[in-house]
Protein backbone atom coordinates (compact mmCIF):
# COMPACT_ATOMS: atom_id res chain seq x y z
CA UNK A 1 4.61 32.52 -27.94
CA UNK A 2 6.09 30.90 -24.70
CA UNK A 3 9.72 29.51 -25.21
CA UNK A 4 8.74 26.70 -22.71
CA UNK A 5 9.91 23.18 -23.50
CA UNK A 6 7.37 20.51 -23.18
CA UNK A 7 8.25 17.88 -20.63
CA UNK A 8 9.79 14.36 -21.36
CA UNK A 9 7.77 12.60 -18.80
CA UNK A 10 3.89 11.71 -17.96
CA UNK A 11 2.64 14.20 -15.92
CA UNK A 12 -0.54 12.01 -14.48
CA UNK A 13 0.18 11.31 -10.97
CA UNK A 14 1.68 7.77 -10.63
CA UNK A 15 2.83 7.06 -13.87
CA UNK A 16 6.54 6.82 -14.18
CA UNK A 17 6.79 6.86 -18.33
CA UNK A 18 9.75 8.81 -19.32
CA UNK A 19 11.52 8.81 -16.05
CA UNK A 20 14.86 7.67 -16.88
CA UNK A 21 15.50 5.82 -13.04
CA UNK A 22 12.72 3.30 -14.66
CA UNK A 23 14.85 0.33 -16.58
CA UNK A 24 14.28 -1.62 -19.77
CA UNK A 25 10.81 0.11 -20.05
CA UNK A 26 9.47 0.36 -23.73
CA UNK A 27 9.15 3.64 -25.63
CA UNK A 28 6.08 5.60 -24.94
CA UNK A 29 5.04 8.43 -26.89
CA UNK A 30 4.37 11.27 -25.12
CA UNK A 31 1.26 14.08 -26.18
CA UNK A 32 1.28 17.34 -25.74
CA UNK A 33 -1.70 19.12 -23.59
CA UNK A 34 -3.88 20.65 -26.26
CA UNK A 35 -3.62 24.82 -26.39
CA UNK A 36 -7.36 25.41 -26.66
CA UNK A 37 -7.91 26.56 -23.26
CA UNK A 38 -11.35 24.40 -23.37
CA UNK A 39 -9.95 21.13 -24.04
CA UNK A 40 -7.51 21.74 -21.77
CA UNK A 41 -9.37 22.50 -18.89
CA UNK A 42 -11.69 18.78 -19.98
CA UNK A 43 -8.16 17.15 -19.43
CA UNK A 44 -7.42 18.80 -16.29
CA UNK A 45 -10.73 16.86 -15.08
CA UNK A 46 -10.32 13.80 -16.54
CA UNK A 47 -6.90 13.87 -15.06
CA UNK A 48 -8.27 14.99 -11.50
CA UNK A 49 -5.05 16.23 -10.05
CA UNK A 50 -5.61 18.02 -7.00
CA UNK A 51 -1.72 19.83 -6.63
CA UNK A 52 -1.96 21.78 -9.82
CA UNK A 53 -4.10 22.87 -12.76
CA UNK A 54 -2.77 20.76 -16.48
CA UNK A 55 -0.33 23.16 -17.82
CA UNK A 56 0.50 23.61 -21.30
CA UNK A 57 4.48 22.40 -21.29
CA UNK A 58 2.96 18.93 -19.81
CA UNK A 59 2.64 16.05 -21.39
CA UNK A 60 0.53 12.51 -21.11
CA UNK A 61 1.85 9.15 -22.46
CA UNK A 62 -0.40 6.84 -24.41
CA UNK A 63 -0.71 4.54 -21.61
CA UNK A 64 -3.99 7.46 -21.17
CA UNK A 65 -5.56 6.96 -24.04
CA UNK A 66 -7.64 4.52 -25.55
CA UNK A 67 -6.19 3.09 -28.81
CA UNK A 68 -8.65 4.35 -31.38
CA UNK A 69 -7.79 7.93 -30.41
CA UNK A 70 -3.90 7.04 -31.05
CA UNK A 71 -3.22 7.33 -35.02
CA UNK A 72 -0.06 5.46 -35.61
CA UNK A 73 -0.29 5.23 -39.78
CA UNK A 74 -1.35 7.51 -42.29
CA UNK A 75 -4.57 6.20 -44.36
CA UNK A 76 -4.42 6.67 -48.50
CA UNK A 77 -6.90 5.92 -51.09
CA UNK A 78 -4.63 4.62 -53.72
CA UNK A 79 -6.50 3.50 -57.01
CA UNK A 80 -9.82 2.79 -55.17
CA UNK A 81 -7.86 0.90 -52.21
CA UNK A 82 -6.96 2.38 -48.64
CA UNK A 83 -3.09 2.09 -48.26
CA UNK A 84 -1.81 2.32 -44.54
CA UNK A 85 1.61 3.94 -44.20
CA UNK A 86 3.09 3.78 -40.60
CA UNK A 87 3.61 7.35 -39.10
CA UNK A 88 7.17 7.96 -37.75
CA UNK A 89 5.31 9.46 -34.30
CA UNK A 90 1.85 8.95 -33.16
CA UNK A 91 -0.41 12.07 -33.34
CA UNK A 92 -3.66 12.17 -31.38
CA UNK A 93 -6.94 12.61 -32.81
CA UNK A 94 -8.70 16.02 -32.13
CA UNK A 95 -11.24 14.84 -29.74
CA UNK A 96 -8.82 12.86 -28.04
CA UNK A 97 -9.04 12.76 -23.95
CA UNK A 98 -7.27 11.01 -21.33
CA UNK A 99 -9.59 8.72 -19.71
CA UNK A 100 -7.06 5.48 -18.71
CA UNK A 101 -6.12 6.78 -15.18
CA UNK A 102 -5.34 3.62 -13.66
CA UNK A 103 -3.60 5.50 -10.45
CA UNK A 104 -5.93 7.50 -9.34
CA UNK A 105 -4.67 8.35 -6.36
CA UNK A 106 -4.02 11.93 -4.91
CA UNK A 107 -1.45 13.84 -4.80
CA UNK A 108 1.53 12.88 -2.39
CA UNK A 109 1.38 16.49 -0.56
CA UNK A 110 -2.96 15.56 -0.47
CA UNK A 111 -2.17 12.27 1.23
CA UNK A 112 -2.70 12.32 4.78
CA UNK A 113 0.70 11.63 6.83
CA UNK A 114 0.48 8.48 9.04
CA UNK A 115 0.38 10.10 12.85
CA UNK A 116 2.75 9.27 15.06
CA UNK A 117 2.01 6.74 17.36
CA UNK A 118 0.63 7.86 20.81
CA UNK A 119 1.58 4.57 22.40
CA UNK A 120 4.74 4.46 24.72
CA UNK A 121 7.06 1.99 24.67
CA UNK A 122 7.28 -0.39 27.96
CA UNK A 123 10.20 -0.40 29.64
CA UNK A 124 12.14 -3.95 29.12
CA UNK A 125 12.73 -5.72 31.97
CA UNK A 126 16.39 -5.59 33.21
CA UNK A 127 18.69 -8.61 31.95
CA UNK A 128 21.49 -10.24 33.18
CA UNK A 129 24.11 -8.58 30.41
CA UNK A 130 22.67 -5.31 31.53
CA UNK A 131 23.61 -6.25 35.30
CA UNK A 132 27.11 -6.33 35.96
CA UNK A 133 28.15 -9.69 37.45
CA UNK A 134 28.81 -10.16 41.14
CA UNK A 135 32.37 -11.16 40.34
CA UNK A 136 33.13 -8.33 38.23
CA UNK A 137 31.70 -6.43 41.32
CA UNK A 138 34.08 -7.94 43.93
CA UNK A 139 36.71 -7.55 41.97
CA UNK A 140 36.57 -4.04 41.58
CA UNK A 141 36.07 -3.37 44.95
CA UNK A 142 39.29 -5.64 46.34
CA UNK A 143 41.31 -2.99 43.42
CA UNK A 144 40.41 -0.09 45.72
């Protein structure tokens, strides 16, 4: 068994949840990638990241998944009735997928870099601060 911590943050490119330089954001909860190398690897598609493969220490916050798959309370049947008690953290259900990638953008090292530009710069024409006055000029030259 690996003694790898799972991460604290969204791994899904774009998403800042858990990064603590983001202010008066509300608590996420943050899922764990599933172990079964199979719905893993249905994940790593949905997620379409093309720096890295999903790995299992990474994590996706609910902002990923639609809210049916998100169980937040614990369903009884209490005397014929269904009782809801809140959970004290989200699970996900088993079939559960990220599909809410509202980024979808690559990877910054798969963006292409802006070029630099080919164009030259014109010279600016020559001003009168860059010209040293005629009197500044005589002057110097009655010194000597």
């Amino acid at each position: 068994m690996s003694t790898s911590r799972r991460r604290n943050y969204c791994c899904v490119v774009g998403c800042q949840t858990g990064y603590s330089r983001v202010k008066n954001q509300p608590k996420l909860s943050l899922f764990g990638v599933p172990q079964d190398e199979e719905r893993r690897r249905l994940w790593d598609q949905n997620l379409n990241r093309a720096d890295r493969p999903l790995q299992v220490t990474d994590a996706i916050c609910e902002l990923h998944f639609e809210q049916k798959y998100i169980l937040r309370q614990y369903v009884h049947i209490i005397e014929g009735r269904e009782v809801y008690i809140e959970r004290g953290k989200p699970e996900l259900r088993s079939d559960a997928v990220p599909i809410i990638i509202p980024h979808l953008l690559k990877c910054p090292d798969e963006q292409p870099t802006p070029e630099q530009s080919t164009k030259k710069r014109a010279a600016s024409p020559p001003t009168c601060e860059d010209q040293p006055s005629k009197e500044l000029r005589c002057n110097q030259l009655s010194r000597n």
